[in-house]
C-alpha atoms as a PDB file:
ATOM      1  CA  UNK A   1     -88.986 174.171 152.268  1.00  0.00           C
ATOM      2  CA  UNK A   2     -85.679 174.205 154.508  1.00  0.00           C
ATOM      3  CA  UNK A   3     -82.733 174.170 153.009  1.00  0.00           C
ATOM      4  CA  UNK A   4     -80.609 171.389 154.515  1.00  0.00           C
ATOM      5  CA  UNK A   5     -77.658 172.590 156.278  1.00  0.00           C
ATOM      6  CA  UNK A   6     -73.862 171.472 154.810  1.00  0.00           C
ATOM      7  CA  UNK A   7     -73.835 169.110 158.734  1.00  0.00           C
ATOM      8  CA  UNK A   8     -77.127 167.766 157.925  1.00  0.00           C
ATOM      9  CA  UNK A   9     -75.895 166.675 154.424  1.00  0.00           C
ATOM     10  CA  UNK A  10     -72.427 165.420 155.277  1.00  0.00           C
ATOM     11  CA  UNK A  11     -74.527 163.149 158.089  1.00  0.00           C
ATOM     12  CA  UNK A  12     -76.947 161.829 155.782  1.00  0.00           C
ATOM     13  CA  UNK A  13     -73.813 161.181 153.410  1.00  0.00           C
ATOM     14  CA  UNK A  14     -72.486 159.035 156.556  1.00  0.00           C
ATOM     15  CA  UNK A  15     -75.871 156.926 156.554  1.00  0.00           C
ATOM     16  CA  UNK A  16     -75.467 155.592 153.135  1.00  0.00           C
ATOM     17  CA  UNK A  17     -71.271 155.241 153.016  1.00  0.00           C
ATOM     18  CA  UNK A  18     -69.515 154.458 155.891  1.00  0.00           C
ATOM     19  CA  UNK A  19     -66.825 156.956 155.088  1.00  0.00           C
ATOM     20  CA  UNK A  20     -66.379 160.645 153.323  1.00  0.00           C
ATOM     21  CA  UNK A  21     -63.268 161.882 151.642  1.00  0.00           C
ATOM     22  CA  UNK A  22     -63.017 165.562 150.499  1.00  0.00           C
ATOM     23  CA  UNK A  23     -63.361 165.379 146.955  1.00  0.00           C
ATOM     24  CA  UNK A  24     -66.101 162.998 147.700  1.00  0.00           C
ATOM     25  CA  UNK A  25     -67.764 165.970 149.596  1.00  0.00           C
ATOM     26  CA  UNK A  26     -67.137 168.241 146.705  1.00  0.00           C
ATOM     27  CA  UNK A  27     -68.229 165.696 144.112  1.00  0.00           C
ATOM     28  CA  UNK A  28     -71.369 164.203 146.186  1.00  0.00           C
ATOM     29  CA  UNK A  29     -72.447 166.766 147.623  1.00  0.00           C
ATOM     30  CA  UNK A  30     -70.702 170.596 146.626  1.00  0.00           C
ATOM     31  CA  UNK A  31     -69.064 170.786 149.499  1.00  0.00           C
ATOM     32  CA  UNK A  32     -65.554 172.529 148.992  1.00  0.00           C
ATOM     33  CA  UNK A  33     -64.061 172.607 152.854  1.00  0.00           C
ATOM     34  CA  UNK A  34     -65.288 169.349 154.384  1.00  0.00           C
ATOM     35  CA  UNK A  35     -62.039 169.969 156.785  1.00  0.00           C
ATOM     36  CA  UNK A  36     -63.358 173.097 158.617  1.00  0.00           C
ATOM     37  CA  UNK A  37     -66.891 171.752 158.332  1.00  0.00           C
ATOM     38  CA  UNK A  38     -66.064 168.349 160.434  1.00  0.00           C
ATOM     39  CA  UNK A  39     -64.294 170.670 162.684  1.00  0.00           C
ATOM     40  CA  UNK A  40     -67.192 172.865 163.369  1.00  0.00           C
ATOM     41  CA  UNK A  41     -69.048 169.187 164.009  1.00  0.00           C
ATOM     42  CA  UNK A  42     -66.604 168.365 166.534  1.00  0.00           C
ATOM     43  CA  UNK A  43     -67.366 171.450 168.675  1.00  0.00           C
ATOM     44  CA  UNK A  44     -70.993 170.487 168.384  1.00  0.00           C
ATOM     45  CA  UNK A  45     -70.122 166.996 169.655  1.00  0.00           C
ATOM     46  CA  UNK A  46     -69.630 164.896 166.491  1.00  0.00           C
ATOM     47  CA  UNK A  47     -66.898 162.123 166.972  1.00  0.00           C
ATOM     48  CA  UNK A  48     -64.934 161.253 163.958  1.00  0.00           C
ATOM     49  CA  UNK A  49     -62.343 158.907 163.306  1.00  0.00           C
ATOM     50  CA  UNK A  50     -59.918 159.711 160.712  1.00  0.00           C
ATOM     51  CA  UNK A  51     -57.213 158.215 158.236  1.00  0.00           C
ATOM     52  CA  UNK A  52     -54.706 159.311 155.560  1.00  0.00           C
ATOM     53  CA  UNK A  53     -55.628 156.688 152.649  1.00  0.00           C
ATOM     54  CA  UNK A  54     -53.707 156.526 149.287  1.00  0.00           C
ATOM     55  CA  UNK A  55     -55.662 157.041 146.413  1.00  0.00           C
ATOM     56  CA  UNK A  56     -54.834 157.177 142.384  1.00  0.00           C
ATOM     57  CA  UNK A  57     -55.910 160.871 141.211  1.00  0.00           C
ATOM     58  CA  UNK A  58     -57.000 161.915 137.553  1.00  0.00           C
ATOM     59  CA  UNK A  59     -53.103 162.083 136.249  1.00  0.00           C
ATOM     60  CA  UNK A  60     -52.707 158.032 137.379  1.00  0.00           C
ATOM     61  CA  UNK A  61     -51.026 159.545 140.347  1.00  0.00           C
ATOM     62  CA  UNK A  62     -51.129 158.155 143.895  1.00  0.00           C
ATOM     63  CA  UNK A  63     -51.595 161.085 146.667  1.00  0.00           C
ATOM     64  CA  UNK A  64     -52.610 160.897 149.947  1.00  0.00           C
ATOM     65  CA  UNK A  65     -56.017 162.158 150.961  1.00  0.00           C
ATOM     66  CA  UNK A  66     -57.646 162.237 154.929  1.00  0.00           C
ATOM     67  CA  UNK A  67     -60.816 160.184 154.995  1.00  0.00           C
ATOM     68  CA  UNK A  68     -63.465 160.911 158.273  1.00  0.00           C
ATOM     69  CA  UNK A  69     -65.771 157.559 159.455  1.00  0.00           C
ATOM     70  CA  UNK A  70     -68.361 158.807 161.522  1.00  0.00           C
ATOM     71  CA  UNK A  71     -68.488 157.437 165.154  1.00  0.00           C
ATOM     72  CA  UNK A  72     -71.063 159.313 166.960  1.00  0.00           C
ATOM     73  CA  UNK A  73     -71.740 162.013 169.764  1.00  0.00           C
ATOM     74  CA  UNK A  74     -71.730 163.078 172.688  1.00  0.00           C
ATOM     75  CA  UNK A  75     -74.595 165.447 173.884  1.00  0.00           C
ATOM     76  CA  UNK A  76     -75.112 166.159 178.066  1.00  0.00           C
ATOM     77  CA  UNK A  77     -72.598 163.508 178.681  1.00  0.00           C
ATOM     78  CA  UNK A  78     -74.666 160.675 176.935  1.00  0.00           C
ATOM     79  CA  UNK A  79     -72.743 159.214 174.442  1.00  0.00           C
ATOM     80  CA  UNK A  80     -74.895 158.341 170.862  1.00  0.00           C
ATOM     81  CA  UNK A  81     -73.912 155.890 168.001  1.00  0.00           C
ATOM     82  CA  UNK A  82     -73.374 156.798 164.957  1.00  0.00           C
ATOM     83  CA  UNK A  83     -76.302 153.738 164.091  1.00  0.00           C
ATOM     84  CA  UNK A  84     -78.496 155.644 166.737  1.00  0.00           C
ATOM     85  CA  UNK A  85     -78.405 159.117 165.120  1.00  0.00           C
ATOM     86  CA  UNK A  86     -78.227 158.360 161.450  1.00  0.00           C
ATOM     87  CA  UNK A  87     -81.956 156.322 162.396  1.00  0.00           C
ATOM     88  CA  UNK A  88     -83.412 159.561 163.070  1.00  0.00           C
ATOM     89  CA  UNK A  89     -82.992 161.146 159.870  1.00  0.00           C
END
């Protein structure tokens, strides 16, 4: 059986949650650099949106963490939904 790839399993993150934080990606899924791997996605076509959000750490502390919404892609000049390619998995 084929091991699904770390893009494969941050997209079918996206089809359940709207959104994906980092330590979500470690937590959810083991992945430890969810930075360079939406960056490798965006030379493959991916479209992300993205957004510093405050959020309340394990000390009670508030820090500031970058959170990606998937938006779609564009492949051969057609642009995809998100909607459209999270249906085919």
């Amino acid at each position: 059986m084929k091991r699904e790839t770390q893009h494969e399993q941050i997209l079918k993150y996206f089809k359940t949650h709207k959104t994906i934080t980092p330590m979500e990606a470690f937590r959810e899924l083991g992945i430890t650099k969810l930075a360079t791997r939406i960056s490798e996605m965006k030379r493959l076509g991916y479209l992300f949106g993205q957004e510093m959000i405050s959020v309340t750490n394990r000390h009670g502390e508030k820090v500031r963490v970058m959170e990606y919404r998937f938006i779609g892609r564009l492949y051969e000049e057609t642009f995809y939904t998100a909607e459209e390619i999270l249906e085919g998995l």
